[in-house]
Every structure is written in structure tokens, then in C-alpha cells.
C-alpha atoms as a PDB file:
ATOM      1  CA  UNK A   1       0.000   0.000   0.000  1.00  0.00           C
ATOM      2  CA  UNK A   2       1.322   3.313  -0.857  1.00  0.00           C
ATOM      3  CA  UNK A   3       1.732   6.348   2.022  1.00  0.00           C
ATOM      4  CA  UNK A   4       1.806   9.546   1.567  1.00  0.00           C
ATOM      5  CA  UNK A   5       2.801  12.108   4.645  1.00  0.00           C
ATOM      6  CA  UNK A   6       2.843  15.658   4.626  1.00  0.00           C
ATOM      7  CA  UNK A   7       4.936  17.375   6.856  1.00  0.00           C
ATOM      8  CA  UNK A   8       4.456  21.514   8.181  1.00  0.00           C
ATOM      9  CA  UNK A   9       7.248  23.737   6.958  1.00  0.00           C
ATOM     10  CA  UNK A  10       8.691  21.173   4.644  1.00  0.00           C
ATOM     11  CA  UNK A  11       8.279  21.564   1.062  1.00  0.00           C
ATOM     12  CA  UNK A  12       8.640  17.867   0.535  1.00  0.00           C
ATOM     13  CA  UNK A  13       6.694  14.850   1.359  1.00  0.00           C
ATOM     14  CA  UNK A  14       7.645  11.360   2.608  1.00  0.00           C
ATOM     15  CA  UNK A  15       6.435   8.648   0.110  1.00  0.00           C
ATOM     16  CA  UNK A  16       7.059   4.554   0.351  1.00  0.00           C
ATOM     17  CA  UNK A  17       5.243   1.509   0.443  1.00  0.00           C
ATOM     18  CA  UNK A  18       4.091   0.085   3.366  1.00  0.00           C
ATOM     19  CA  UNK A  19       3.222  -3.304   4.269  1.00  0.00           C
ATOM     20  CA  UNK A  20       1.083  -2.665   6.722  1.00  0.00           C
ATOM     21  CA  UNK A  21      -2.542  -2.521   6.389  1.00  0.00           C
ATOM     22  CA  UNK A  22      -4.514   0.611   5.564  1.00  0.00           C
ATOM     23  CA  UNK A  23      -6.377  -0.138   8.991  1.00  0.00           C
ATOM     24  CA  UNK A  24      -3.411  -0.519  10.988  1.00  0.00           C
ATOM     25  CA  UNK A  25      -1.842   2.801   9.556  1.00  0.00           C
ATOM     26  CA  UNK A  26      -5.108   4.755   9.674  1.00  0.00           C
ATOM     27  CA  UNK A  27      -5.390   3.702  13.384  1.00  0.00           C
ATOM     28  CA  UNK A  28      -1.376   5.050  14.177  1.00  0.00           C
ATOM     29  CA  UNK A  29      -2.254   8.122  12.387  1.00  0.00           C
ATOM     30  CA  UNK A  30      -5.637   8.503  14.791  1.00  0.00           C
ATOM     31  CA  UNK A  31      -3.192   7.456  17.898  1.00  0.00           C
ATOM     32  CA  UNK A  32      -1.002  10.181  16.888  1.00  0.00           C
ATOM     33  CA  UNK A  33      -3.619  12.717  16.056  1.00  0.00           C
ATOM     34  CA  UNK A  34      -5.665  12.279  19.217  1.00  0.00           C
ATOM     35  CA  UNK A  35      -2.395  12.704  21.372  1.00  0.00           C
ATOM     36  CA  UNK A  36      -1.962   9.427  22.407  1.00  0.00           C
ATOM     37  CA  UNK A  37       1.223   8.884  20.779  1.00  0.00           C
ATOM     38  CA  UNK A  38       3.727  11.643  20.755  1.00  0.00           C
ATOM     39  CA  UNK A  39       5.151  10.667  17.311  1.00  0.00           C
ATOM     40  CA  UNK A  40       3.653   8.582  14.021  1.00  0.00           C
ATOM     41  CA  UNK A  41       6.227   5.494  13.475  1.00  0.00           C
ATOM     42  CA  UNK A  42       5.496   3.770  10.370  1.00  0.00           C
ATOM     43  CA  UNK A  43       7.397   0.746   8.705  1.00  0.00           C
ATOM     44  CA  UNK A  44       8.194   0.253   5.160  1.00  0.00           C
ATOM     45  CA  UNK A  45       7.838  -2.373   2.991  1.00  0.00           C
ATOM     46  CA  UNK A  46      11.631  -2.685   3.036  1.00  0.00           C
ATOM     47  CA  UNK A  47      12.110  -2.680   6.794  1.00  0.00           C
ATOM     48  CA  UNK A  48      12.888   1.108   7.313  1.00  0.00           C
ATOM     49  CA  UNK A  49      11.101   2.733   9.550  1.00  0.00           C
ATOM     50  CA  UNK A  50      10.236   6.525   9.904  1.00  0.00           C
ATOM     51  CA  UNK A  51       9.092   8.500  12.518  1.00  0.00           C
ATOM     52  CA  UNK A  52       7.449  11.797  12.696  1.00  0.00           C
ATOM     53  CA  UNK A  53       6.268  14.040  14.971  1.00  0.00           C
ATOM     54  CA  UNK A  54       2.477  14.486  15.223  1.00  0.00           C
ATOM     55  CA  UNK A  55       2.719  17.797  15.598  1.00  0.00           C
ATOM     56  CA  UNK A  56       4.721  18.531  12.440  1.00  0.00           C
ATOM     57  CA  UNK A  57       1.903  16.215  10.762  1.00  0.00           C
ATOM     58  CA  UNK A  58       0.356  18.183   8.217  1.00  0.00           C
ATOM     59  CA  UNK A  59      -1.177  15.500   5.966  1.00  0.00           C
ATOM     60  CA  UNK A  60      -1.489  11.772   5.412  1.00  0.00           C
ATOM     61  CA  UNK A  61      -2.583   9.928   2.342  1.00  0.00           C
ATOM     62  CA  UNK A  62      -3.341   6.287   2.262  1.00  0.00           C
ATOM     63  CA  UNK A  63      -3.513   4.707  -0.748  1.00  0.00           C
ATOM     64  CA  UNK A  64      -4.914   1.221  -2.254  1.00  0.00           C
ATOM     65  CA  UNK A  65      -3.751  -2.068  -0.841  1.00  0.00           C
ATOM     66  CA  UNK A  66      -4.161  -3.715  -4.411  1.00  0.00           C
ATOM     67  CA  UNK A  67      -1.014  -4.664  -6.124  1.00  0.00           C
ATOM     68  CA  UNK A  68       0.006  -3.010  -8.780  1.00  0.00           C
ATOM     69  CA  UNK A  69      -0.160  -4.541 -12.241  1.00  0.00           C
ATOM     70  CA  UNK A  70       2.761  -5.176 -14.898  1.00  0.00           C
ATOM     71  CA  UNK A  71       2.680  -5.223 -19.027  1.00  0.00           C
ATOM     72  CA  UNK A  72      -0.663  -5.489 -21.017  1.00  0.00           C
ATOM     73  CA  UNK A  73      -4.081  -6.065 -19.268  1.00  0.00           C
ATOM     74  CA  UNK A  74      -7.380  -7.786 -21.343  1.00  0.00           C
END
């Protein structure tokens, strides 16, 4: 699945591809957002993880979990 985070102040934005679930990143981001967590930590699908605060969180954009397709589709 494909996330998308915005960050305040910065005029870039942090894209990968997550393993995780669309449910299990939407509930972080709600963690973060209602102040439970001080910070959003999510994992790549590569093992990397990032970390940002949720006050600096200006956006996040989940995408779809389906796989992407390759060459010529009927």
C-alpha cells in the first residue's frame, strides 16, 4: 500500500510503500492525532522505519492495498 505524509514547513513529502494494512496505519495516524502517541512510526515495505512528529503532521494519504499490475491487461 502506498503512504503519503505531509509534513508543516517542509516543502517535501515522505512517500514509500508500506506493508502494513490501511487499517493498521489509519489507526497510528488517529493514535497520533488524538495525542496518544507523541510521534507517528510507520514501517516500510523494506524494513525502514520513519518517525514523525504528530505535531509537524500536516497531511497523510493512504492509498490502495491492491497490487500493482505489470505489461498489457485484457
Amino acid at each position: 500500500m502506498d503512504v503519503r505524509i505531509g509534513i508543516q514547513n517542509s516543502p517535501r513529502e515522505l512517500s514509500f510503500e508500506s506493508s502494513q494494512t490501511a487499517a493498521e496505519v489509519e489507526q497510528a495516524v488517529a493514535a497520533a492525532l488524538a495525542g496518544q502517541a507523541a510521534h507517528l512510526k510507520l514501517t516500510d515495505a523494506k524494513g525502514t522505519v520513519y518517525v514523525v512528529p504528530a505535531a509537524a503532521l500536516a497531511y497523510v494519504e493512504i492509498g490502495s492495498e491492491e497490487s500493482r499490475r505489470i505489461g498489457f491487461v485484457a
